[in-house]
C-alpha atoms as a PDB file:
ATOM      1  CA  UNK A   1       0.000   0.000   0.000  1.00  0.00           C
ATOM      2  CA  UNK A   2       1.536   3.573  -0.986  1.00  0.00           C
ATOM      3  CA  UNK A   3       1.375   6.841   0.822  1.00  0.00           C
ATOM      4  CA  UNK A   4      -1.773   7.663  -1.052  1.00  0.00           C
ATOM      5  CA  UNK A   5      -3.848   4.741  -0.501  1.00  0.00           C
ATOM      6  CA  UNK A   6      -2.849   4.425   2.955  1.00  0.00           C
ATOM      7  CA  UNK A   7      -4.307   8.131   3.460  1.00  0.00           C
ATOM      8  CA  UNK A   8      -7.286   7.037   1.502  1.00  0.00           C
ATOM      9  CA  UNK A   9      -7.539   4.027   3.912  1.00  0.00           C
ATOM     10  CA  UNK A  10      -6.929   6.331   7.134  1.00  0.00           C
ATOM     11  CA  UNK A  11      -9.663   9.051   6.061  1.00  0.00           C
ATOM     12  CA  UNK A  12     -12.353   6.377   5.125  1.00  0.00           C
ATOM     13  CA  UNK A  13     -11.683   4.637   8.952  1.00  0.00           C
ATOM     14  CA  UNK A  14     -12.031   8.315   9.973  1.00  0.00           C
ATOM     15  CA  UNK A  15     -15.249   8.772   8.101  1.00  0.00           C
ATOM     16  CA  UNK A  16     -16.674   5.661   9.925  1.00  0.00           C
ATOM     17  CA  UNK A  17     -15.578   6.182  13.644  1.00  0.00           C
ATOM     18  CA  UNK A  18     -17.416  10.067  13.237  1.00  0.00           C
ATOM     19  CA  UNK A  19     -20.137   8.485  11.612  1.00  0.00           C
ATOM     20  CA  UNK A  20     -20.784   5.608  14.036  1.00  0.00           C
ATOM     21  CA  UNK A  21     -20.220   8.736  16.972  1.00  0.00           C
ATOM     22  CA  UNK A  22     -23.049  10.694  15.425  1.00  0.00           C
ATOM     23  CA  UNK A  23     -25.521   7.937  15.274  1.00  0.00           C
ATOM     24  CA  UNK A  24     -24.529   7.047  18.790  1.00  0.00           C
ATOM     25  CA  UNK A  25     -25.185  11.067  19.656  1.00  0.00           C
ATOM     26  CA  UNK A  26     -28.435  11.385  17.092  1.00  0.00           C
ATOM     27  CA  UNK A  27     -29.874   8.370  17.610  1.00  0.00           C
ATOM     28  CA  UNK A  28     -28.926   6.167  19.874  1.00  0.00           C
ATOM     29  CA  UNK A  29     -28.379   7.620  22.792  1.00  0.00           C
ATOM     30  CA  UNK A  30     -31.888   9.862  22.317  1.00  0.00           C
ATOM     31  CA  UNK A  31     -33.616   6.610  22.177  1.00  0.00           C
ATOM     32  CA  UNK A  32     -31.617   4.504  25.225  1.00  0.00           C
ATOM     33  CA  UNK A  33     -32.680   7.749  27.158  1.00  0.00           C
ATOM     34  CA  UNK A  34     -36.271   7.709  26.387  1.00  0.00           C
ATOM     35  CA  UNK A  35     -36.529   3.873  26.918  1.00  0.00           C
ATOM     36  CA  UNK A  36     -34.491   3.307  30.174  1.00  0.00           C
ATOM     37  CA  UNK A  37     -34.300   6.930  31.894  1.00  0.00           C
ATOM     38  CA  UNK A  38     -30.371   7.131  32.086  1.00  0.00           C
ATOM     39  CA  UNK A  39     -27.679   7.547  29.782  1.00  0.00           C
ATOM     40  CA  UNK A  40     -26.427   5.228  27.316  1.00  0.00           C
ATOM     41  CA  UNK A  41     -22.831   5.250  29.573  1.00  0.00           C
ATOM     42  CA  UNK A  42     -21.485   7.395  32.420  1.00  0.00           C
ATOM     43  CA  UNK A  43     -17.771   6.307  33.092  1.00  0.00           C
ATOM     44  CA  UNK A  44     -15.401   6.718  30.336  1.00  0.00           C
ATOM     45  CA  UNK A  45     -11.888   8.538  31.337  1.00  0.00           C
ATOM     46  CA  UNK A  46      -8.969   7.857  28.616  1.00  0.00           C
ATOM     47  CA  UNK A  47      -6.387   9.356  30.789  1.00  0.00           C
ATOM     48  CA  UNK A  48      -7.995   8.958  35.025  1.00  0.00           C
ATOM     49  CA  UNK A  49      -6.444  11.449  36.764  1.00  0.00           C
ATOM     50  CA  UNK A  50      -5.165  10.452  40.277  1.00  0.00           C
ATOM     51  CA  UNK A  51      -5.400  11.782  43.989  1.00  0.00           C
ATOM     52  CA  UNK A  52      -3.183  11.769  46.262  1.00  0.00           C
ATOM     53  CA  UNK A  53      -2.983   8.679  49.596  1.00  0.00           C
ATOM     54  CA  UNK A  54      -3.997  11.471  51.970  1.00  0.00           C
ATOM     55  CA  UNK A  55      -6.913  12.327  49.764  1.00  0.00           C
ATOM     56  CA  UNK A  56      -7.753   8.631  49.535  1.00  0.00           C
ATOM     57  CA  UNK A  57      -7.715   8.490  53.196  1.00  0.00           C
ATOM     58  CA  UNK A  58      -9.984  11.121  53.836  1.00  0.00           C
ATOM     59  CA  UNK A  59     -12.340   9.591  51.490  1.00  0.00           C
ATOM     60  CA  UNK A  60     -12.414   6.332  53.078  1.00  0.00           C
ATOM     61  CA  UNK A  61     -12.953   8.139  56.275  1.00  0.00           C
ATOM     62  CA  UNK A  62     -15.527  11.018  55.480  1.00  0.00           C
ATOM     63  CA  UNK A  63     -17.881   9.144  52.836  1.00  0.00           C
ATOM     64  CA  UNK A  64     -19.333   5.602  53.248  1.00  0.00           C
ATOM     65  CA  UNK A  65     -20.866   6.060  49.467  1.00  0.00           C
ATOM     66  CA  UNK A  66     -17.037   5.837  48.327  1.00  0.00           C
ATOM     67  CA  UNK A  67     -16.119   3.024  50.924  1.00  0.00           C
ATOM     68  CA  UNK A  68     -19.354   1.077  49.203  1.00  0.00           C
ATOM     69  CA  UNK A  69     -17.792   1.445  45.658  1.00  0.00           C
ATOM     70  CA  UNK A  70     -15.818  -1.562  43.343  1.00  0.00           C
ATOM     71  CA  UNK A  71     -12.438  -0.880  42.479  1.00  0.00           C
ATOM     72  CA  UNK A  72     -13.016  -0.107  39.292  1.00  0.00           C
ATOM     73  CA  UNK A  73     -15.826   3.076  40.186  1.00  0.00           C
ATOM     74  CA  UNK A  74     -13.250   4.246  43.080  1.00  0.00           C
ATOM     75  CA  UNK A  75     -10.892   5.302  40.455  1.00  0.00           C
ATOM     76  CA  UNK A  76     -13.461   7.021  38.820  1.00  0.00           C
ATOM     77  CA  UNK A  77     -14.484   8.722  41.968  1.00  0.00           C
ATOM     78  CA  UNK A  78     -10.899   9.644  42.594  1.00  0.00           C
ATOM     79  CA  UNK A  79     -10.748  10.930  38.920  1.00  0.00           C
ATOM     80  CA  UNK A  80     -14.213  12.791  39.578  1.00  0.00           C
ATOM     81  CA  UNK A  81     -12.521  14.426  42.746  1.00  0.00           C
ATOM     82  CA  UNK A  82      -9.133  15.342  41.153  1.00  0.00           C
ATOM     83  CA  UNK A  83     -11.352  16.682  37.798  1.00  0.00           C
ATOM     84  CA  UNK A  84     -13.237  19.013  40.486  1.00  0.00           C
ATOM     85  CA  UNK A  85     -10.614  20.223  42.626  1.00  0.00           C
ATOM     86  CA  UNK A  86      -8.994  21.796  39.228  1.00  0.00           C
ATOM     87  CA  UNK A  87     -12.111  23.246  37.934  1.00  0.00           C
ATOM     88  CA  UNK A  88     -13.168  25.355  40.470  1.00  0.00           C
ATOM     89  CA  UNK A  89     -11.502  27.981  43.013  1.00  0.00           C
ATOM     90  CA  UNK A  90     -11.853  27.680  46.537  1.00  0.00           C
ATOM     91  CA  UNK A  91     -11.665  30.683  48.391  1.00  0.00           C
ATOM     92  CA  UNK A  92     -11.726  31.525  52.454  1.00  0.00           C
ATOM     93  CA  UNK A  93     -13.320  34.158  53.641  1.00  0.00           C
ATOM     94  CA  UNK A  94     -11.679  34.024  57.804  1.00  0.00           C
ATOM     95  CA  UNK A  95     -11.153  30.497  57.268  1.00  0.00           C
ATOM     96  CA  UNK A  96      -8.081  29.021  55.238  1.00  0.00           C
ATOM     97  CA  UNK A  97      -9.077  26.523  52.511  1.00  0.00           C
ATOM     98  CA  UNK A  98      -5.644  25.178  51.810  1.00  0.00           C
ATOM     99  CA  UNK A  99      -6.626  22.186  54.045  1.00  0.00           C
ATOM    100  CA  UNK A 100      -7.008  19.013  51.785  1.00  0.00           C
ATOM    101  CA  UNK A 101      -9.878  17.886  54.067  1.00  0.00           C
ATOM    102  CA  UNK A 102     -11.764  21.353  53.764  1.00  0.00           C
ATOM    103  CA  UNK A 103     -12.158  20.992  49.982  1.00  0.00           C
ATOM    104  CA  UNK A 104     -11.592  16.918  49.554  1.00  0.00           C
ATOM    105  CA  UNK A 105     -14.586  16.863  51.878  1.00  0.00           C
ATOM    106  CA  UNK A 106     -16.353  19.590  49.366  1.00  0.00           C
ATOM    107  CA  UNK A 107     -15.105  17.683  46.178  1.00  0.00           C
ATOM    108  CA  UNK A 108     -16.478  14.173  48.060  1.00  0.00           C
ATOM    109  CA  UNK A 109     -20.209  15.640  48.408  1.00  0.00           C
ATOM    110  CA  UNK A 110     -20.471  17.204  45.056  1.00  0.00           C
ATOM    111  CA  UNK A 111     -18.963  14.045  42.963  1.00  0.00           C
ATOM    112  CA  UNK A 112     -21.456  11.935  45.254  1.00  0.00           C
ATOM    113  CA  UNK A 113     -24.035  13.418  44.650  1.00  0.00           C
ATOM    114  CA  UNK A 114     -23.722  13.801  40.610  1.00  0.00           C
ATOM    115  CA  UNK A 115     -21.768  10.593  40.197  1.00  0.00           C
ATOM    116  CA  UNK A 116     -24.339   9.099  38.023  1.00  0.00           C
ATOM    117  CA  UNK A 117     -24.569  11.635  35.562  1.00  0.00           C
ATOM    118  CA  UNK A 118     -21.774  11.975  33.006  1.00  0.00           C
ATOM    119  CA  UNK A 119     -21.691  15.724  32.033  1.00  0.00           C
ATOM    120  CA  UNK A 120     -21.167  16.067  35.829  1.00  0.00           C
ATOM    121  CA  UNK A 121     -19.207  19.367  36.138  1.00  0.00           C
ATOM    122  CA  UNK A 122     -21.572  22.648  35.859  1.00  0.00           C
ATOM    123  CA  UNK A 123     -20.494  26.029  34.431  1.00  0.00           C
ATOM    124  CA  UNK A 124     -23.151  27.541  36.966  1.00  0.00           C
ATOM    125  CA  UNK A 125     -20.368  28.171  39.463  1.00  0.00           C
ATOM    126  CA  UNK A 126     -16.764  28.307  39.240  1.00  0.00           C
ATOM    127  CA  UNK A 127     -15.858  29.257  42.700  1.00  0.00           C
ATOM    128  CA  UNK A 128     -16.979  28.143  46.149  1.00  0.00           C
ATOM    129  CA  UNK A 129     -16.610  30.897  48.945  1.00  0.00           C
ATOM    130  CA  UNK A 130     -16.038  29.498  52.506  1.00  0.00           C
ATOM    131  CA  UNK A 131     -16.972  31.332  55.943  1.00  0.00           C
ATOM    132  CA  UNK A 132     -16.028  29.270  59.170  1.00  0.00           C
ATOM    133  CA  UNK A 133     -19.771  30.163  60.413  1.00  0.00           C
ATOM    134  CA  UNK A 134     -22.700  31.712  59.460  1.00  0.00           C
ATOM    135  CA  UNK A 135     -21.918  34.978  57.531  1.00  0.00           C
ATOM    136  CA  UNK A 136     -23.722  38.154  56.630  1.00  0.00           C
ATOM    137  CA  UNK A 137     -24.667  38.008  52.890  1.00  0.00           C
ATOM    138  CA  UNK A 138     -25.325  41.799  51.010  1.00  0.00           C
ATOM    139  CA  UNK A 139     -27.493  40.062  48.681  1.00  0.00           C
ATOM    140  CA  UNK A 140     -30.700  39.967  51.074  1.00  0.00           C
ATOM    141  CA  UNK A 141     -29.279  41.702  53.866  1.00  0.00           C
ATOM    142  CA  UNK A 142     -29.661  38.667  56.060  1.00  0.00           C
ATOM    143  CA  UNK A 143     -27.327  36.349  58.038  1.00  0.00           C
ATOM    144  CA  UNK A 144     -27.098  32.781  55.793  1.00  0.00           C
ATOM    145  CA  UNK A 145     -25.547  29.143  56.682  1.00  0.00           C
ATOM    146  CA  UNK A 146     -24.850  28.745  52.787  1.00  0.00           C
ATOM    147  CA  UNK A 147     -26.422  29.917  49.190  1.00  0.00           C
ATOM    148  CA  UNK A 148     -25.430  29.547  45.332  1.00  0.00           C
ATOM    149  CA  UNK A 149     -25.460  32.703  43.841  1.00  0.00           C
ATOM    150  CA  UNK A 150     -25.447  32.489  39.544  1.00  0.00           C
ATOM    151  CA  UNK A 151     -25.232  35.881  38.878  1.00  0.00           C
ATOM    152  CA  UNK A 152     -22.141  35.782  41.141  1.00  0.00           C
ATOM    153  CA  UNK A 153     -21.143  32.123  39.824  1.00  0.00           C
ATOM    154  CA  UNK A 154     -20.285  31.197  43.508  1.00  0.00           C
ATOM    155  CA  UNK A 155     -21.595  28.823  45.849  1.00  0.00           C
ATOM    156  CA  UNK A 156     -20.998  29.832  49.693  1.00  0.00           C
ATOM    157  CA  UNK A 157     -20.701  27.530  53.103  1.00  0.00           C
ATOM    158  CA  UNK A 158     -20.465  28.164  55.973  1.00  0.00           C
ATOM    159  CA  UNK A 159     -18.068  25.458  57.075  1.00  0.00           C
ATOM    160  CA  UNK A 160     -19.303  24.832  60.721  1.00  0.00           C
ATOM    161  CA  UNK A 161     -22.924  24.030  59.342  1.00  0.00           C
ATOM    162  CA  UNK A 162     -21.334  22.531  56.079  1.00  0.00           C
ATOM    163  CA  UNK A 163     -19.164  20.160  58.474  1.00  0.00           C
ATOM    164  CA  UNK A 164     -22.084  19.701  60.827  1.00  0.00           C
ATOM    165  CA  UNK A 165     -24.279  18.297  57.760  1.00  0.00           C
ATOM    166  CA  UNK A 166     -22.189  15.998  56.450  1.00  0.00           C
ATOM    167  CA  UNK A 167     -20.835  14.530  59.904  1.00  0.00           C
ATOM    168  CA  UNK A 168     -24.645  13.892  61.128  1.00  0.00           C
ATOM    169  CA  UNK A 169     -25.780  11.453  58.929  1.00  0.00           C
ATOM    170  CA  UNK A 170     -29.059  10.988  59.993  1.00  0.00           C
ATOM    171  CA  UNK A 171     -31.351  14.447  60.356  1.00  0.00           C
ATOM    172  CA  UNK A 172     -31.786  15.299  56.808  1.00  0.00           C
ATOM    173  CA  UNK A 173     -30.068  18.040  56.687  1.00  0.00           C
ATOM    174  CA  UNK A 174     -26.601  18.783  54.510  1.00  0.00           C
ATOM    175  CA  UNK A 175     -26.033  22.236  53.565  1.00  0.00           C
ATOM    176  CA  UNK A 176     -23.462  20.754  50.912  1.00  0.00           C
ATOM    177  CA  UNK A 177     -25.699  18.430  49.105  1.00  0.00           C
ATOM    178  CA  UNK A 178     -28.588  20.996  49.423  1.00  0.00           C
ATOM    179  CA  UNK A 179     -26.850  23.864  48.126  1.00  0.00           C
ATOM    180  CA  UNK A 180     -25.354  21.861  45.115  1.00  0.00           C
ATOM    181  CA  UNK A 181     -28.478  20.376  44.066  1.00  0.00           C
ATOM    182  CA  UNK A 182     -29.582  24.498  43.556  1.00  0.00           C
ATOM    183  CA  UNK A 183     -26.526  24.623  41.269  1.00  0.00           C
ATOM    184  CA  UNK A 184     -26.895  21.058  39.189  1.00  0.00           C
ATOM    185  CA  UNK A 185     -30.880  21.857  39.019  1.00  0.00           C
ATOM    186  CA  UNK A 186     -30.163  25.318  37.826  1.00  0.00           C
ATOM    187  CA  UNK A 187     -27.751  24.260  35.073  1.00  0.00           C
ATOM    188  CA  UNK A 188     -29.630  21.036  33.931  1.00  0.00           C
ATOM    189  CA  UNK A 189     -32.601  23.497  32.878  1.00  0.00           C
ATOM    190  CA  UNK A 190     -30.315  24.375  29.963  1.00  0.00           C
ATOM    191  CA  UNK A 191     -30.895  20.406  28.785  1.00  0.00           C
ATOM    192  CA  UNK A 192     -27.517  20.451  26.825  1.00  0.00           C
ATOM    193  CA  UNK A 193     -26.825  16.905  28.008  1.00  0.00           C
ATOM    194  CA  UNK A 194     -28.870  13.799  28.469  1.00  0.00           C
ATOM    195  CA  UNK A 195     -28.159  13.963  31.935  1.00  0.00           C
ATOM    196  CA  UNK A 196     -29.875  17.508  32.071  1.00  0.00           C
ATOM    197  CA  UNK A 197     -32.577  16.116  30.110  1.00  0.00           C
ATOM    198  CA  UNK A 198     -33.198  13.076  32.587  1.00  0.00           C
ATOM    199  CA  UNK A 199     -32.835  15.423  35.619  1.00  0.00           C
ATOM    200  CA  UNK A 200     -35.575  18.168  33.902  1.00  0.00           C
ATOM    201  CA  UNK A 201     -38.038  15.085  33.436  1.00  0.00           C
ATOM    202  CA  UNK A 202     -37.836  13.589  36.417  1.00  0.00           C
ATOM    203  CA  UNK A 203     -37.873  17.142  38.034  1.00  0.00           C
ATOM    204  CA  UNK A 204     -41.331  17.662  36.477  1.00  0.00           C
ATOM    205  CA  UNK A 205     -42.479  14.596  37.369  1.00  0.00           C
ATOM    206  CA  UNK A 206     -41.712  15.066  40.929  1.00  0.00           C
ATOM    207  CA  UNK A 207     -43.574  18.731  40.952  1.00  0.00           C
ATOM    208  CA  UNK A 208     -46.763  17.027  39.945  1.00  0.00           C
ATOM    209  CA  UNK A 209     -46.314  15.577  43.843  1.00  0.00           C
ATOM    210  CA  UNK A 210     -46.056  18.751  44.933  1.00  0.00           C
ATOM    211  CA  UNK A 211     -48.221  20.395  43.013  1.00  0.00           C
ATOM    212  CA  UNK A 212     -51.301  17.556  44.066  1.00  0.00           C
ATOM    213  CA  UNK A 213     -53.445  19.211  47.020  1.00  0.00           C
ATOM    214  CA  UNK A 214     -53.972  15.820  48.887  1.00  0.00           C
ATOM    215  CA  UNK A 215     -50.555  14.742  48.350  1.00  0.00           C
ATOM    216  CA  UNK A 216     -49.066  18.079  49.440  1.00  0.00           C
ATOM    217  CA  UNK A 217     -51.123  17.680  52.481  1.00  0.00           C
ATOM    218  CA  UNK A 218     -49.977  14.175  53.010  1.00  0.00           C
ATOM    219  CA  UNK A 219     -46.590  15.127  53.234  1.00  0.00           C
ATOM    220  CA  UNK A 220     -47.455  17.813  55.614  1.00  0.00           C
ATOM    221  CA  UNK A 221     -48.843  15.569  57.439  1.00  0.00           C
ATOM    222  CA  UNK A 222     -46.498  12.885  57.800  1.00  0.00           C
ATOM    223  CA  UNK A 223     -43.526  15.777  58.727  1.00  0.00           C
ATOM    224  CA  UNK A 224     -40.812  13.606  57.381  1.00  0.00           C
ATOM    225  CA  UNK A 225     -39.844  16.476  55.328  1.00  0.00           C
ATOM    226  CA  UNK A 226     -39.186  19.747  57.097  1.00  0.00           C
ATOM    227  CA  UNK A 227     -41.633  22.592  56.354  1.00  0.00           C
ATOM    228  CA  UNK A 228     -38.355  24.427  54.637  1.00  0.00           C
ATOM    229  CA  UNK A 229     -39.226  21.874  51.757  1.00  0.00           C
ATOM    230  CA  UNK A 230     -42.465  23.862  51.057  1.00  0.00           C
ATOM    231  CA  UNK A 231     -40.988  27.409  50.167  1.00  0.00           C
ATOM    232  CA  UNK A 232     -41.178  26.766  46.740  1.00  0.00           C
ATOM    233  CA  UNK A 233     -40.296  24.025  44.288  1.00  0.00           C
ATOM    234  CA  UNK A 234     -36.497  24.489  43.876  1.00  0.00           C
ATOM    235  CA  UNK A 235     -36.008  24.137  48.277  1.00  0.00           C
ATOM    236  CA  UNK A 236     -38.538  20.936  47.895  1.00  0.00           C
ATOM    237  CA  UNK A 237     -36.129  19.845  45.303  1.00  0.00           C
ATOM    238  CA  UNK A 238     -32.856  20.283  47.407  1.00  0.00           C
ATOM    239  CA  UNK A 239     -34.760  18.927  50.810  1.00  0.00           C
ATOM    240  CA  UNK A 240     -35.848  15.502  48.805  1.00  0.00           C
ATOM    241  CA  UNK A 241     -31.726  14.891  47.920  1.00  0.00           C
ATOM    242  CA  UNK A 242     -30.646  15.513  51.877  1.00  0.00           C
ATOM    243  CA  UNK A 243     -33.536  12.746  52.189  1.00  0.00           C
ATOM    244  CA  UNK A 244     -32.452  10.203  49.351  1.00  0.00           C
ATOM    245  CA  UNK A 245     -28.821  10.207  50.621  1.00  0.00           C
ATOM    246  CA  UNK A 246     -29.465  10.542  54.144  1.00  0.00           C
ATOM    247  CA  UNK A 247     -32.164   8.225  55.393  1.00  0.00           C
ATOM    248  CA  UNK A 248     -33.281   6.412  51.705  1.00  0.00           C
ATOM    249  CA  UNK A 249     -34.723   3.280  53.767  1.00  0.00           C
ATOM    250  CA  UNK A 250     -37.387   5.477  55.277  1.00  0.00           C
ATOM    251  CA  UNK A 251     -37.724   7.641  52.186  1.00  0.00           C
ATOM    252  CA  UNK A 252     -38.467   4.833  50.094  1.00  0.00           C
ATOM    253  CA  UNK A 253     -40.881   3.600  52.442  1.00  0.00           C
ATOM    254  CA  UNK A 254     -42.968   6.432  52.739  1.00  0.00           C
ATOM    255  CA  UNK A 255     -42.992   7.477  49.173  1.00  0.00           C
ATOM    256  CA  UNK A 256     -41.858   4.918  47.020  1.00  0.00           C
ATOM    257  CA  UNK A 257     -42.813   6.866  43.471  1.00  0.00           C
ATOM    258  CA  UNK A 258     -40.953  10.026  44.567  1.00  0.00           C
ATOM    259  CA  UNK A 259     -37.785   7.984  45.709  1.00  0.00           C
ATOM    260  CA  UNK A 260     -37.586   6.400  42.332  1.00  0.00           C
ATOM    261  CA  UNK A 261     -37.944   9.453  40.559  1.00  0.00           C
ATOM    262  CA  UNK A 262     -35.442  11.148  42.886  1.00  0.00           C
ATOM    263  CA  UNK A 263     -33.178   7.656  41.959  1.00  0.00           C
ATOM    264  CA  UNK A 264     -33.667   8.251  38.390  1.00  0.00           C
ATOM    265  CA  UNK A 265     -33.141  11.681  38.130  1.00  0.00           C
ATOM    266  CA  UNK A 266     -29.409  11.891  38.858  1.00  0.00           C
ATOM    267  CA  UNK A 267     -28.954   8.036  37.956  1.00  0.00           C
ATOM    268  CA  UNK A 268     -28.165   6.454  41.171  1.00  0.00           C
ATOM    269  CA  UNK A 269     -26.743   3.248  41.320  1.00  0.00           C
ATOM    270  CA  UNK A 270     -27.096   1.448  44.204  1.00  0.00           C
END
């Protein structure tokens, strides 16, 4: 084979692998979406990136999700973390965030809680403010444990509720996974991705609970979701993930149908 055939050759193999990559992207994936409510693959890292064994440590220490894991989906968790801890800026406001634990812990709850979606990152923040306690925010003129702010791209903890959340495993309340579920909710409106287009449906889905007078009342009720859930739909939102990944036995129980939908909207595996 000469020079020209074998770049003849080359650009027809080309032609094929693009080809095969749009059906996958046009077609495929569209349909695997519609039919099984997650996307057609999650994990796929050519190059994983590593953390370091101190990182590793604190993971195995802060997050029973990651201790649960295979082998295999550790390494992409690590990756997940590393990926994260290079995207976005961590700044301290009184408090120094040069701490691997500070923002390992941060990195752990965020790649937790999106770890089934695989356009995980969000370009709705790219920096994550840090107070060691509750601060005073100019925004509303009020005193606040945490927010996300678009306008401002920033999400903001305070680390003594931020820490208190994810040590107590049990209340249904984490500041971390509640304030990032704001930021993935508010990004997956954009449906660029399948997983945005997933979250969205099952979203909707879940409103018509919320939206369903005797339901509603039901859940009132019952009081196994705080009455902070019923500001408005994006706070009912971010109150049903501190439920799925805090106490999912007893959220299941109660309300199997919204548990599913809440498992199906970021692609849980269990």
């Amino acid at each position: 084979m000469d020079s020209t055939e074998f770049i003849a050759a080359f650009l027809a193999l080309i032609f094929v692998v693009l080809s095969i990559l749009l059906v996958v992207k046009l077609i495929a994936e569209p349909l695997h979406v519609l039919i099984f409510k997650k996307p057609l693959y999650v994990h796929y890292y050519l190059f994983p990136k590593k953390i370091s064994e101190a990182q590793k440590t604190i993971l195995r220490r802060e997050f029973y999700f990651y201790n649960r894991l295979s082998k295999k989906r550790k390494q992409y968790f690590e990756h997940r973390i590393s990926t994260f801890l290079n995207r976005y800026q961590f700044i301290g406001n009184g408090i120094s965030v040069d701490d691997e634990e500070v923002k390992t812990i941060v990195a752990g709850t965020y790649v937790m809680l999106s770890f089934g979606m695989r356009q995980y990152l969000t370009s709705t923040f790219d920096k994550i403010i840090i107070y060691p306690s509750i601060y005073y925010s100019t925004v509303n003129e009020q005193y606040h444990k945490g927010e996300f702010n678009p306008n401002l791209k920033a999400i903001v903890f305070s680390w003594n509720d931020f820490l208190s959340g994810h040590q107590i495993t049990n209340n249904n309340i984490n500041l971390g996974l509640h304030e990032f579920t704001h930021a993935l909710h508010f990004g997956a409106k954009k449906k660029h991705y399948s997983s945005d287009v997933i979250f969205i449906d099952e979203f909707n889905a879940i409103l018509q609970y919320l939206e369903d007078a005797t339901f509603r009342q039901k859940m009132l009720n019952d009081n196994y979701f705080r009455d902070y859930a019923f500001q408005n739909q994006f706070e009912f939102l971010a109150v049903l993930l501190e439920h799925f990944f805090e106490t999912p036995e007893e959220f299941n129980r109660i309300y199997p149908e919204l548990f599913l939908h809440v498992k199906r909207m970021i692609n849980f595996q269990s």
